[in-house]
N, C-alpha and C. Protein backbone atom coordinates (compact mmCIF):
# COMPACT_ATOMS: atom_id res chain seq x y z
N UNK A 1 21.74 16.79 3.95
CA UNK A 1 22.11 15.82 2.94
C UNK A 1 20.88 15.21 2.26
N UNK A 2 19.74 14.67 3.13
CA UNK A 2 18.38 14.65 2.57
C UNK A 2 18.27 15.33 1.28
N UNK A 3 17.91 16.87 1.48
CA UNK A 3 17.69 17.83 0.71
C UNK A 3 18.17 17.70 -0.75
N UNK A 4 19.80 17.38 -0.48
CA UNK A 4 20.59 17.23 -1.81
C UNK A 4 20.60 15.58 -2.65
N UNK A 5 20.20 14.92 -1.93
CA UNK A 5 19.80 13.62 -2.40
C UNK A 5 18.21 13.86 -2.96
N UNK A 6 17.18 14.64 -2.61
CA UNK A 6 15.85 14.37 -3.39
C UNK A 6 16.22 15.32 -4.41
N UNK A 7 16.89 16.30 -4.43
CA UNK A 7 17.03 17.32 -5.37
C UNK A 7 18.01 16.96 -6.67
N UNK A 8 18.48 15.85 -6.44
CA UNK A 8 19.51 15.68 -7.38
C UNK A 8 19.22 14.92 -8.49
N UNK A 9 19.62 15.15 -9.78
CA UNK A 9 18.65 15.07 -10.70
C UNK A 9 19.09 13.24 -11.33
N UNK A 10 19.85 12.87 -10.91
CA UNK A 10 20.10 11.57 -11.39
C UNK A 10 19.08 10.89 -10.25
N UNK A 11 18.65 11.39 -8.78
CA UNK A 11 18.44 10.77 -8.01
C UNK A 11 16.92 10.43 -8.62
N UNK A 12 16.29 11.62 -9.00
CA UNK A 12 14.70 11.62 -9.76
C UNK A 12 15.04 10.81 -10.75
N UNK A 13 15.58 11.21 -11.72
CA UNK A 13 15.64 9.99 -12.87
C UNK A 13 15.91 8.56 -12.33
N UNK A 14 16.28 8.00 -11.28
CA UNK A 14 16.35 7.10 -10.90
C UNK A 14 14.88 6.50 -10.50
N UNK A 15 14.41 7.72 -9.59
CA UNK A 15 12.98 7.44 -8.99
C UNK A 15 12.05 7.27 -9.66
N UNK A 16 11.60 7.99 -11.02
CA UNK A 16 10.93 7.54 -11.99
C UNK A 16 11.07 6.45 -12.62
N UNK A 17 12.30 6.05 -13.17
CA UNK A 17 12.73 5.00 -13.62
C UNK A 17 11.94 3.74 -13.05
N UNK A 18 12.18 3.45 -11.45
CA UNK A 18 11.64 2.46 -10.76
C UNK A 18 10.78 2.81 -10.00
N UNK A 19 9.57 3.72 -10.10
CA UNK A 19 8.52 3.88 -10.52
C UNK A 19 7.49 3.43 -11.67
N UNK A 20 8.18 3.27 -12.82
CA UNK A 20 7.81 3.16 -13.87
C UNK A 20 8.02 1.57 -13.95
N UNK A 21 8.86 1.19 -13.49
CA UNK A 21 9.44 -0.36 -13.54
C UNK A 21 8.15 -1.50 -12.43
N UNK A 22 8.31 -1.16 -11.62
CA UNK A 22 7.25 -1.27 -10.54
C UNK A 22 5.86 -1.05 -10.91
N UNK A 23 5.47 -0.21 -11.34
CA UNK A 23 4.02 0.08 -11.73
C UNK A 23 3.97 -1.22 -12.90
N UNK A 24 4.40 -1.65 -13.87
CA UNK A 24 4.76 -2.73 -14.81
C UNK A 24 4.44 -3.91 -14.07
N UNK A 25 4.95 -3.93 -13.21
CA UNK A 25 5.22 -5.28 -12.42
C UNK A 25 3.56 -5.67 -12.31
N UNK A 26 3.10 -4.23 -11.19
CA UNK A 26 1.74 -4.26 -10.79
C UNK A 26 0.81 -4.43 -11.31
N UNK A 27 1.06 -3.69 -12.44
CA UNK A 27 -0.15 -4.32 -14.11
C UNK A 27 0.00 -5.70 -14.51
N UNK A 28 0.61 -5.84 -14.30
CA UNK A 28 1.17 -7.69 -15.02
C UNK A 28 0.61 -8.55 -13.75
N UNK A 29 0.18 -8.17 -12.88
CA UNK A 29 -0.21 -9.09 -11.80
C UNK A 29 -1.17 -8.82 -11.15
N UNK A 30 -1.47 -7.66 -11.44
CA UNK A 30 -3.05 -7.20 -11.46
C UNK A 30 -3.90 -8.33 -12.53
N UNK A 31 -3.57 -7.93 -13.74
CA UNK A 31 -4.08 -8.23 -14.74
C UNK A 31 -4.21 -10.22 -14.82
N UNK A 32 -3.39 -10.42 -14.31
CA UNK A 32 -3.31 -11.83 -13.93
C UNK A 32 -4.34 -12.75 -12.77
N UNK A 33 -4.44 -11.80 -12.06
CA UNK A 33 -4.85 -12.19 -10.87
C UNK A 33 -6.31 -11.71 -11.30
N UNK A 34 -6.74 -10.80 -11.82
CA UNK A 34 -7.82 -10.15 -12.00
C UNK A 34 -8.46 -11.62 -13.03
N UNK A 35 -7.63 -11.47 -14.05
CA UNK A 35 -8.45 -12.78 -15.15
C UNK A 35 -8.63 -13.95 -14.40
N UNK A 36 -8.08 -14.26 -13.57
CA UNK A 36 -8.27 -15.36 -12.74
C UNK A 36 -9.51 -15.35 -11.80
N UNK A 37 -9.62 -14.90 -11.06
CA UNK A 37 -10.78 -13.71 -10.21
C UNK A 37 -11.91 -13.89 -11.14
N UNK A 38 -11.95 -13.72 -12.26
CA UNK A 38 -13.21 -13.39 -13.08
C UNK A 38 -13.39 -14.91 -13.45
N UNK A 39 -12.28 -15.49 -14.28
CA UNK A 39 -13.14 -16.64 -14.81
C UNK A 39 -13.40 -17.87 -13.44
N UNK A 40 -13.09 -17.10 -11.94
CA UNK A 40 -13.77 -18.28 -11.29
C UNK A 40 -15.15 -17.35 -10.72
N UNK A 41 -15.22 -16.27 -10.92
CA UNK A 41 -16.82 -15.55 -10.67
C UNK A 41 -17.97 -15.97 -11.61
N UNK A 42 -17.44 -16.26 -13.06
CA UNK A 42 -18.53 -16.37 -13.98
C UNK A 42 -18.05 -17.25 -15.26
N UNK A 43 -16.86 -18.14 -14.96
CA UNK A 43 -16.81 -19.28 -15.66
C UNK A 43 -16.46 -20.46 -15.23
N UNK A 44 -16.80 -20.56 -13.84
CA UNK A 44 -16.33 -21.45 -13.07
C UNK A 44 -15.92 -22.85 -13.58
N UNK A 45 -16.91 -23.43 -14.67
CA UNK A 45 -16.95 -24.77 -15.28
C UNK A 45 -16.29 -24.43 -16.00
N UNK A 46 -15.58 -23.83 -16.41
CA UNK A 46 -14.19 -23.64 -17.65
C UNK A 46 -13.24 -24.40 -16.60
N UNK A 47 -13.09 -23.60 -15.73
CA UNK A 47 -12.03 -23.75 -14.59
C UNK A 47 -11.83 -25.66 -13.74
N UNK A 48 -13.41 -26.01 -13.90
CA UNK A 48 -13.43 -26.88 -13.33
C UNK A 48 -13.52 -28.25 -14.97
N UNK A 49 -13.08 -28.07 -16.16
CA UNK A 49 -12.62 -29.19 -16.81
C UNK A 49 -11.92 -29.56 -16.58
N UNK A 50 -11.78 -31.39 -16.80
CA UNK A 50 -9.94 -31.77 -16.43
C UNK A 50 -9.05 -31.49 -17.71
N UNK A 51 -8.15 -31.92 -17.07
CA UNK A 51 -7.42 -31.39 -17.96
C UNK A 51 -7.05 -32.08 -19.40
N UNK A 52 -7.17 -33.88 -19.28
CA UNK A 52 -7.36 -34.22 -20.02
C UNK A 52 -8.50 -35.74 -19.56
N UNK A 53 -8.81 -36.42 -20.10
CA UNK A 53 -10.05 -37.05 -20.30
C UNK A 53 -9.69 -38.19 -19.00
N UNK A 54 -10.55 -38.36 -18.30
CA UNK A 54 -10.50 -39.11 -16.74
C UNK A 54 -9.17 -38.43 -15.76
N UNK A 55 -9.06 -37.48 -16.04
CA UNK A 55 -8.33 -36.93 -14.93
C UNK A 55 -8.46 -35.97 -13.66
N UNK A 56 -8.04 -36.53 -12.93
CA UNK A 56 -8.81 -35.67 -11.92
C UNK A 56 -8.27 -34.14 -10.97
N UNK A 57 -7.39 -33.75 -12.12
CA UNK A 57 -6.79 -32.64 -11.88
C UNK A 57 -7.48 -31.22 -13.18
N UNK A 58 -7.89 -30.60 -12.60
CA UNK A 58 -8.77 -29.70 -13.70
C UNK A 58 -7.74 -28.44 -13.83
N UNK A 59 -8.78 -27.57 -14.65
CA UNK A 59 -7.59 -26.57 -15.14
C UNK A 59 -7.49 -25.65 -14.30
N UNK A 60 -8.63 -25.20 -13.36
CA UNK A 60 -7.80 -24.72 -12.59
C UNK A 60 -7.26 -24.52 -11.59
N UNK A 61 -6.64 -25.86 -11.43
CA UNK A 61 -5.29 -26.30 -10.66
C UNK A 61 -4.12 -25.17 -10.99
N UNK A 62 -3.60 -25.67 -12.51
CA UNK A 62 -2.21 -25.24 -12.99
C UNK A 62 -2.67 -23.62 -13.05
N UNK A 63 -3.72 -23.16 -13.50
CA UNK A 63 -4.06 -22.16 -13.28
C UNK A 63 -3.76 -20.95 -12.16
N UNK A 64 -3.78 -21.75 -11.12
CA UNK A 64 -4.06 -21.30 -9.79
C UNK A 64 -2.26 -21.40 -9.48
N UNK A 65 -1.61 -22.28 -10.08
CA UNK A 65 -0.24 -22.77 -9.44
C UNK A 65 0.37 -21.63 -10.54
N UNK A 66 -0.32 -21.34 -11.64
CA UNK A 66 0.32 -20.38 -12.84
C UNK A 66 0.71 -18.97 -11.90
N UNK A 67 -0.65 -18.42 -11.13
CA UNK A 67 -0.16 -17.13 -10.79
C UNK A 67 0.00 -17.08 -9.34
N UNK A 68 0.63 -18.40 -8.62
CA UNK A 68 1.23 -18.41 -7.07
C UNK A 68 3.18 -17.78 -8.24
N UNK A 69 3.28 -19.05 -9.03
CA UNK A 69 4.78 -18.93 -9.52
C UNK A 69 5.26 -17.59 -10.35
N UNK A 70 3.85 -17.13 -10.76
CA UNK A 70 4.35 -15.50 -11.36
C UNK A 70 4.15 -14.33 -10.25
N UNK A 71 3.67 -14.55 -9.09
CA UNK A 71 4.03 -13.63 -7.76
C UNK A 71 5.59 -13.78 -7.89
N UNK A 72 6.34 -15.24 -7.25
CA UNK A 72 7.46 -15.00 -6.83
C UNK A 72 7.72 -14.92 -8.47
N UNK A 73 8.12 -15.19 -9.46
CA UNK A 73 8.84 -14.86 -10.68
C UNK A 73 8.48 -13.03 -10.35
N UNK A 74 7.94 -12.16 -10.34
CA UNK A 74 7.82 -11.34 -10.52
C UNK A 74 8.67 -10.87 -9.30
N UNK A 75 8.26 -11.12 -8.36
CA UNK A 75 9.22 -10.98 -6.88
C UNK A 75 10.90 -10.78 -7.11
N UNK A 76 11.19 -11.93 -8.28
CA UNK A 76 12.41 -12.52 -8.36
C UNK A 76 12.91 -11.09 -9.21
N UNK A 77 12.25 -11.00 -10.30
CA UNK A 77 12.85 -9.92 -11.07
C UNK A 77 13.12 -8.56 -10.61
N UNK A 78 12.22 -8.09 -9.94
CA UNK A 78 12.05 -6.99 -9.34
C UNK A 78 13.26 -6.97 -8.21
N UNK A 79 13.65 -8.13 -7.62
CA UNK A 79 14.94 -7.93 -6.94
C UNK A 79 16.23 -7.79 -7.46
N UNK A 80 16.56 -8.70 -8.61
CA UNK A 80 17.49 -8.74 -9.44
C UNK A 80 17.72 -7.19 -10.38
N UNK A 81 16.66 -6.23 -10.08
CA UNK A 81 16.78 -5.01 -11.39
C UNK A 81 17.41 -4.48 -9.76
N UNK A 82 16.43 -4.44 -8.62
CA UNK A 82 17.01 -3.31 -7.80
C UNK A 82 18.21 -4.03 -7.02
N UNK A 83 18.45 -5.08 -7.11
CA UNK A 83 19.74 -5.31 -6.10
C UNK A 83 21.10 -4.58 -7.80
N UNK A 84 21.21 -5.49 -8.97
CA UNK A 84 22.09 -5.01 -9.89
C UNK A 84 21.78 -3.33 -10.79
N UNK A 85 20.89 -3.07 -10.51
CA UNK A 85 20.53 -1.49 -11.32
C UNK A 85 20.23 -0.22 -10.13
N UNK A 86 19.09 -0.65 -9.29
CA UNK A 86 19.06 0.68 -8.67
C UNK A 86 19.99 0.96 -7.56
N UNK A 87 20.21 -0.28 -6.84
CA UNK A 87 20.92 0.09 -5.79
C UNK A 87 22.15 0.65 -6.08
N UNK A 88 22.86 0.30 -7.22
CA UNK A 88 23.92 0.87 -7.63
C UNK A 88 23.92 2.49 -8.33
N UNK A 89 23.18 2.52 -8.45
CA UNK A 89 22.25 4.20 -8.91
C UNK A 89 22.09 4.62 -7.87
N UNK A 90 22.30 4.14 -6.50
CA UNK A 90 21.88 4.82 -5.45
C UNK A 90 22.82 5.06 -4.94
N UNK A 91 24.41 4.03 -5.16
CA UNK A 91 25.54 4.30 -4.46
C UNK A 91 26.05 5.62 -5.15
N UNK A 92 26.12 5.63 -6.82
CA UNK A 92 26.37 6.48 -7.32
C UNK A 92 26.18 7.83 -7.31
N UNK A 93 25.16 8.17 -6.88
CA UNK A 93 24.30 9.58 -5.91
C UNK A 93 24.94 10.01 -4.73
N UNK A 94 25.23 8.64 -4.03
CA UNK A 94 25.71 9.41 -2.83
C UNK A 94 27.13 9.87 -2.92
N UNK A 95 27.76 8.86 -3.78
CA UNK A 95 29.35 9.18 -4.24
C UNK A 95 29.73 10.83 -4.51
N UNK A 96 28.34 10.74 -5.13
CA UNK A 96 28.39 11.96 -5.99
C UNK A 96 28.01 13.43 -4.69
N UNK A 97 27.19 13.14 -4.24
CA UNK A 97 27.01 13.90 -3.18
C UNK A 97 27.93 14.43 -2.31
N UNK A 98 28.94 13.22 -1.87
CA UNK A 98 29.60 12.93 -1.26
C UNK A 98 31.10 13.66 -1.59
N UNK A 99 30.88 14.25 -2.80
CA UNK A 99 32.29 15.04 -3.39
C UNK A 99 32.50 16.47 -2.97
């Protein structure tokens, strides 16, 4: 049954699909985390202005709280595609298998 589940061609189009969906995710939070990473390697005093004039919360505070909340936002989405899209692409395979 293995066999006929990797071989089956809705099952690949599925697998690419969220492959392709996933790799997205990873760029978007790469890329996030990476700009973050950099401007505290070599712009640190950007990072460390307040935010506005006698305050003692700098920027990058919200900064830092920006890409804790786009982990789980990203977390969040990525469950919501595979709990309502793939998993049901997955029942559908086996249904199908299953005939």
């Amino acid at each position: 049954m293995e066999k006929q589940i990797l071989e089956n061609p809705r099952f690949k189009s599925l697998v690419k699909k969220r492959n392709r969906f996933t790799a997205t995710l990873i760029a978007i939070m790469l890329f996030v985390y990476t700009i973050y990473a950099l401007m505290l390697a070599y712009f640190p005093t950007v990072l460390a202005l307040p935010l506005w004039q006698g305050s003692f919360i700098n920027i990058g505070i919200p900064f830092a709280i920006f890409v804790i909340v786009l982990t789980f936002g990203l977390t969040g989405i990525y469950i919501r595609k595979a709990n309502n899209e793939f998993d049901v692409e997955i029942r559908k395979v086996l249904e199908e298998i299953a005939e």
